[in-house]
N, C-alpha and C. Protein backbone atom coordinates (compact mmCIF):
# COMPACT_ATOMS: atom_id res chain seq x y z
N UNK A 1 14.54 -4.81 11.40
CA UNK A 1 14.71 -4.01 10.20
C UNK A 1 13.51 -3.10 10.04
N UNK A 2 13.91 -1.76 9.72
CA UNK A 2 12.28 -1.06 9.51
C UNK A 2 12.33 -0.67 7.90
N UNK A 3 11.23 -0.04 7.76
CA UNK A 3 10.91 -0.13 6.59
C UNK A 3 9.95 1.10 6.56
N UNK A 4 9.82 1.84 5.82
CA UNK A 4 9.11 3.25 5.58
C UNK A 4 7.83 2.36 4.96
N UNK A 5 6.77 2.95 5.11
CA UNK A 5 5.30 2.69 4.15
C UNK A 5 4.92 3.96 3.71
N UNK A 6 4.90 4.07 2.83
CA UNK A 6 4.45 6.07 2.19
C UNK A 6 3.19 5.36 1.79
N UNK A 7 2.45 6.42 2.67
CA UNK A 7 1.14 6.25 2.83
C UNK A 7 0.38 7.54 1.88
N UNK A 8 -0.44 7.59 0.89
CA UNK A 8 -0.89 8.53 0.14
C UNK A 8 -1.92 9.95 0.61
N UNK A 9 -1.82 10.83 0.43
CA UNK A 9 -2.78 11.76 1.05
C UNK A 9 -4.48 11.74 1.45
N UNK A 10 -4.79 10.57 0.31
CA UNK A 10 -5.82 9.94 0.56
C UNK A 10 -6.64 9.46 1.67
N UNK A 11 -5.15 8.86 1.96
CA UNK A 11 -5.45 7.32 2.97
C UNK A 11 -4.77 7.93 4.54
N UNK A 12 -4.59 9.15 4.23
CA UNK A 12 -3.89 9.28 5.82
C UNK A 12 -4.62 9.80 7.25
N UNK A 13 -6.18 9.75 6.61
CA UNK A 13 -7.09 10.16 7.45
C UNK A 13 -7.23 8.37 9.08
N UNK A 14 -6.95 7.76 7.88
CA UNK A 14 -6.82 6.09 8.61
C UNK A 14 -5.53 6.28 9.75
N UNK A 15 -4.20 6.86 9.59
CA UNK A 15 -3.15 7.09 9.97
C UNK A 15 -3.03 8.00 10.74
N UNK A 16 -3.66 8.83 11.17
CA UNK A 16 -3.90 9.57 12.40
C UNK A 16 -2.77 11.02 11.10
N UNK A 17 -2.97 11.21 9.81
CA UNK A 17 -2.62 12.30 9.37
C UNK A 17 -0.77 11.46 9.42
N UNK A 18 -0.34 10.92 9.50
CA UNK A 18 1.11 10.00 9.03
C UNK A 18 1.20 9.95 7.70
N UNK A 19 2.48 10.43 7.30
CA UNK A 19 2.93 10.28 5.63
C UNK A 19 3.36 9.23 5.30
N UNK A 20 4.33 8.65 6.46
CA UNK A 20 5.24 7.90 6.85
C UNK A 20 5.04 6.80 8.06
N UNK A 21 4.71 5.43 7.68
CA UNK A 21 4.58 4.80 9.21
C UNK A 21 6.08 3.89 8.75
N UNK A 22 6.45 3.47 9.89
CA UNK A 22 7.83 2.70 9.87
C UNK A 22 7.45 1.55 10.46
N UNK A 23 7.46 0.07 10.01
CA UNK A 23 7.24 -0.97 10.58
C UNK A 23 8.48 -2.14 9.86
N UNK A 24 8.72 -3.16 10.79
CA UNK A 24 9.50 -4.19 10.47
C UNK A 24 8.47 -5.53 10.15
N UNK A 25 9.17 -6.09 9.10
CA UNK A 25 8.88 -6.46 8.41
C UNK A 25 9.62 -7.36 7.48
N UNK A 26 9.76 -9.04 7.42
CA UNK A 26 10.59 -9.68 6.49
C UNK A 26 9.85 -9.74 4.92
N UNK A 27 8.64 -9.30 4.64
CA UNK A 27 8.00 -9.31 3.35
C UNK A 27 6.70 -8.42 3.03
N UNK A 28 6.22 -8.38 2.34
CA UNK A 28 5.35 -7.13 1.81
C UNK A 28 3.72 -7.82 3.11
N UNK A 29 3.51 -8.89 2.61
CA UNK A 29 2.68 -9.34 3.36
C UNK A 29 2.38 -9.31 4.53
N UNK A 30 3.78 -9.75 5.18
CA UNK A 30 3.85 -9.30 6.72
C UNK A 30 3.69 -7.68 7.05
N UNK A 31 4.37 -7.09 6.10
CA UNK A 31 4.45 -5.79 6.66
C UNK A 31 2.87 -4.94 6.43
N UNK A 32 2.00 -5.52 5.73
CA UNK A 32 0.30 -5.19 5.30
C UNK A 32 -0.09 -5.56 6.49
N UNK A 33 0.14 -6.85 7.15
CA UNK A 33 -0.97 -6.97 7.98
C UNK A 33 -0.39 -6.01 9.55
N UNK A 34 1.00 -5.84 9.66
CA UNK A 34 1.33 -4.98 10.50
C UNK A 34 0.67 -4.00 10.20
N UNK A 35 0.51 -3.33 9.43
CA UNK A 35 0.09 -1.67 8.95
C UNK A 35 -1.27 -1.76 9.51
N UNK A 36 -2.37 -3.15 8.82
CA UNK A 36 -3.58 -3.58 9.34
C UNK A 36 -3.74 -3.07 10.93
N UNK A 37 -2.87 -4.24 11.53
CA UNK A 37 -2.81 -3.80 12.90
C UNK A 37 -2.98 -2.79 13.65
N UNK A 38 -1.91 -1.74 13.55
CA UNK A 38 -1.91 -0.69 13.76
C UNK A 38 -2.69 0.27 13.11
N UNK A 39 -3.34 0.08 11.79
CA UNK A 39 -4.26 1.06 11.80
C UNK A 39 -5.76 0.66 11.16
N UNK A 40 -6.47 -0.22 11.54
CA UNK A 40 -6.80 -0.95 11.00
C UNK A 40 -8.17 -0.67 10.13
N UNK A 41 -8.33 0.77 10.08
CA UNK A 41 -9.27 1.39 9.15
C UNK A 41 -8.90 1.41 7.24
N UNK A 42 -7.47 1.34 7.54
CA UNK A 42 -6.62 0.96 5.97
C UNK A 42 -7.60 -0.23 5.62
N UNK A 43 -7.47 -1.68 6.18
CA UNK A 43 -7.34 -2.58 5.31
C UNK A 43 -8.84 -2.74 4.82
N UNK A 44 -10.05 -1.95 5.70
CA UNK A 44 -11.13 -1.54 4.21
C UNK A 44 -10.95 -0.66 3.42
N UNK A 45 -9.98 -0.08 3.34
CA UNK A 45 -9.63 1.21 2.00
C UNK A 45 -9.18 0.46 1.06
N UNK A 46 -7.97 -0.76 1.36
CA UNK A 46 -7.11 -1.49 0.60
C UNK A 46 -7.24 -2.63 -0.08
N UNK A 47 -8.24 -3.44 1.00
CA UNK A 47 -8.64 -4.64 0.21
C UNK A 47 -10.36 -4.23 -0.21
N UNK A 48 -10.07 -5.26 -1.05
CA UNK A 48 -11.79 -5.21 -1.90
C UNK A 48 -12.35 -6.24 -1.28
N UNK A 49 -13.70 -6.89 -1.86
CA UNK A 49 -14.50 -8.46 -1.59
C UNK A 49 -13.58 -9.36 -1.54
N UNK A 50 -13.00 -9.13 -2.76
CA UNK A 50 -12.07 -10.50 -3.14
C UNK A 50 -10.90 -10.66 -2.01
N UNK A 51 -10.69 -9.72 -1.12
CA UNK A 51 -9.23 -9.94 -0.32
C UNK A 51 -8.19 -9.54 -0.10
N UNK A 52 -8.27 -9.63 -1.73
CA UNK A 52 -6.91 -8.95 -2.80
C UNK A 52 -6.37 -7.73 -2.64
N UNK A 53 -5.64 -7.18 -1.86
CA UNK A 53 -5.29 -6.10 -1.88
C UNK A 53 -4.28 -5.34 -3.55
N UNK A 54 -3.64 -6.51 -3.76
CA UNK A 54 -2.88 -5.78 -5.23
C UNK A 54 -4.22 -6.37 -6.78
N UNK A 55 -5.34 -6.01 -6.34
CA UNK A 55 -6.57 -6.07 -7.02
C UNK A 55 -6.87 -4.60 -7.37
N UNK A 56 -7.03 -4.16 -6.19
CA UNK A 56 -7.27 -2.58 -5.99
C UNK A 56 -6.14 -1.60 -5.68
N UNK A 57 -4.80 -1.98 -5.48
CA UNK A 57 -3.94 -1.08 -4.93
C UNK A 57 -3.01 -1.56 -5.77
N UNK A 58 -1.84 -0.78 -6.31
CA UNK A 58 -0.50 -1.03 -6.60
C UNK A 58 0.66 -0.38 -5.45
N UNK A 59 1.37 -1.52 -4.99
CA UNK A 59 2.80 -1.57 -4.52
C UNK A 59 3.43 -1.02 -4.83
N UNK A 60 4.51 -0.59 -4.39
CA UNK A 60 6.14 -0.41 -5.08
C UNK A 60 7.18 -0.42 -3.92
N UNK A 61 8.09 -1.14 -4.07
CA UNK A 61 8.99 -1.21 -2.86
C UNK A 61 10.24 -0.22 -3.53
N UNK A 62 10.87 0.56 -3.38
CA UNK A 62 11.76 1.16 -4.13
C UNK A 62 11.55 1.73 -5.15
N UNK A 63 10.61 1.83 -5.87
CA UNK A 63 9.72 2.17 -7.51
C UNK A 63 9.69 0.88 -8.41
N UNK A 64 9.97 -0.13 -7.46
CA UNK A 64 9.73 -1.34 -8.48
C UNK A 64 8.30 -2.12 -7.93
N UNK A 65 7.54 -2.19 -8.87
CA UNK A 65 6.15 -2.96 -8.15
C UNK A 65 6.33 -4.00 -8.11
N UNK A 66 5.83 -4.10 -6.98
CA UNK A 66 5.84 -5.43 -6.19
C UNK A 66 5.13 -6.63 -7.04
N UNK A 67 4.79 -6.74 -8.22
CA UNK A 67 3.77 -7.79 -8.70
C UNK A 67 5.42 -8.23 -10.00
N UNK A 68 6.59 -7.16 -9.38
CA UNK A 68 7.19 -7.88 -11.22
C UNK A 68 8.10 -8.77 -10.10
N UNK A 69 8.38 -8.71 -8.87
CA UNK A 69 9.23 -9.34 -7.96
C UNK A 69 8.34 -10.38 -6.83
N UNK A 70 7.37 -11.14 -6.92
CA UNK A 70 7.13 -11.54 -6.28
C UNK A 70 5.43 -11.24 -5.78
N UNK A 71 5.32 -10.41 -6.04
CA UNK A 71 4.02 -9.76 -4.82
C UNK A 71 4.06 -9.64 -3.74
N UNK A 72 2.95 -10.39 -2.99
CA UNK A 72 3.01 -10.20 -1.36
C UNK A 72 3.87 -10.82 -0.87
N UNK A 73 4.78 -11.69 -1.74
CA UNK A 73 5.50 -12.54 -0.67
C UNK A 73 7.13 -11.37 -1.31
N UNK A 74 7.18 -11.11 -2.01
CA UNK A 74 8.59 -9.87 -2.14
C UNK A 74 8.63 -9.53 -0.90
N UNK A 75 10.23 -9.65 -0.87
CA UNK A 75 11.04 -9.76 0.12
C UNK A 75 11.38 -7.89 0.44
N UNK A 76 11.31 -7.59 1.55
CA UNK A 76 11.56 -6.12 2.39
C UNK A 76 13.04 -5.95 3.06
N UNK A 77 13.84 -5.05 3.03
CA UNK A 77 15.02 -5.05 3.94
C UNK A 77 14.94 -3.71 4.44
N UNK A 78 15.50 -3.67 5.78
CA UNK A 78 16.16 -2.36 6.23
C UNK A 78 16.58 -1.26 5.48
N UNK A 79 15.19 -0.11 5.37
CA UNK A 79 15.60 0.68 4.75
C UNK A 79 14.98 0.82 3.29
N UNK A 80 14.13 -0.29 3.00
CA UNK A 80 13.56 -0.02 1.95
C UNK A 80 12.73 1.21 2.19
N UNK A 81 11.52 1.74 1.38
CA UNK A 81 10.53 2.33 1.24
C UNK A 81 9.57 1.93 -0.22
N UNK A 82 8.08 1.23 0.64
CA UNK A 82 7.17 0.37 0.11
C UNK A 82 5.79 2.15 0.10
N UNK A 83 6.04 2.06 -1.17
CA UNK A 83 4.91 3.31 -1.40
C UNK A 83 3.27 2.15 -1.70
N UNK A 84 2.78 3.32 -1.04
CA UNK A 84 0.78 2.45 -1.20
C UNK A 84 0.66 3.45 -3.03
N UNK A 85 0.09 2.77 -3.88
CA UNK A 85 -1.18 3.46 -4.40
C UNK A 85 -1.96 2.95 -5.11
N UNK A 86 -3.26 3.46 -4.35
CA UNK A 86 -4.79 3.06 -4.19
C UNK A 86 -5.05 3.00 -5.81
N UNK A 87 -6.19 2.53 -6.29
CA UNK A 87 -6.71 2.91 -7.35
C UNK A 87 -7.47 4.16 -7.05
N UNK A 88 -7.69 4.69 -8.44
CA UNK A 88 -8.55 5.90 -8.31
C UNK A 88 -9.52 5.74 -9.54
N UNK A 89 -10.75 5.98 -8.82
CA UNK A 89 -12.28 6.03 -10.01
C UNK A 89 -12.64 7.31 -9.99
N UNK A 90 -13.86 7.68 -10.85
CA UNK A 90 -14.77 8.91 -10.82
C UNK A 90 -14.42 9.75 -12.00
N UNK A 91 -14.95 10.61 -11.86
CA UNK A 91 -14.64 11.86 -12.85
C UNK A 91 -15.34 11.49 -14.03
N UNK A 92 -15.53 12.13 -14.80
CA UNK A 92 -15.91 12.34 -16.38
C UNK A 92 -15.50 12.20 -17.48
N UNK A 93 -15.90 11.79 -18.47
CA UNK A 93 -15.10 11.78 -19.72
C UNK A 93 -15.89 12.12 -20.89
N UNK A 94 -15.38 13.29 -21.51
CA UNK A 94 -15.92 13.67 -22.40
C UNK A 94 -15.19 13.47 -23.88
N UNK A 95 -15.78 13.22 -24.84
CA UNK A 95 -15.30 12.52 -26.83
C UNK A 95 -15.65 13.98 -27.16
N UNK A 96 -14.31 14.10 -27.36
CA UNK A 96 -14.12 15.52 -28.32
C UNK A 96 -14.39 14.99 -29.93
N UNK A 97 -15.01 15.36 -30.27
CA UNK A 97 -15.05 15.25 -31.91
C UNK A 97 -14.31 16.20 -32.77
């Protein structure tokens, strides 16, 4: 069964410039450490100290995140599409009065 990973503009410098990697996969977990595998500059973008990849990143398999179905162990089929997105820090904030 394959499975699309939409990989963010961010992160595609890890991916050799790929929007799209296609890997099989019976669950979210399996299909992370496949991605690992094959590109394996991701899984320091993705995981933090703690391990945790849905610490620092939010899932979505279909537009449903993966943390309301299961998490890493949510189940993948033929044809899904599991979007990455990273957290994002920085920038400024300014108190308008």
């Amino acid at each position: 069964m394959s499975v699309d990973i939409r990989i963010p503009r961010v992160l595609r410098g890890h991916t050799g410039g790929q929007a799209i990697v296609s890997l099989d996969a019976d669950n979210v977990s399996d299909l992370l450490e496949k991605l690992f595998v094959e590109h394996p500059a991701l899984r320091n973008s993705l995981v933090g100290d703690s391990g945790d990849v849905l610490q620092y990143t939010s899932l979505f398999i279909n537009d449903t995140e993966v943390n309301e179905i299961g998490g890493l162990n949510a189940g993948v089929v033929d044809g899904d599409v599991v979007t990455i997105l990273p957290s994002m820090a920085g920038g400024t904030f300014e108190y308008l009065s």
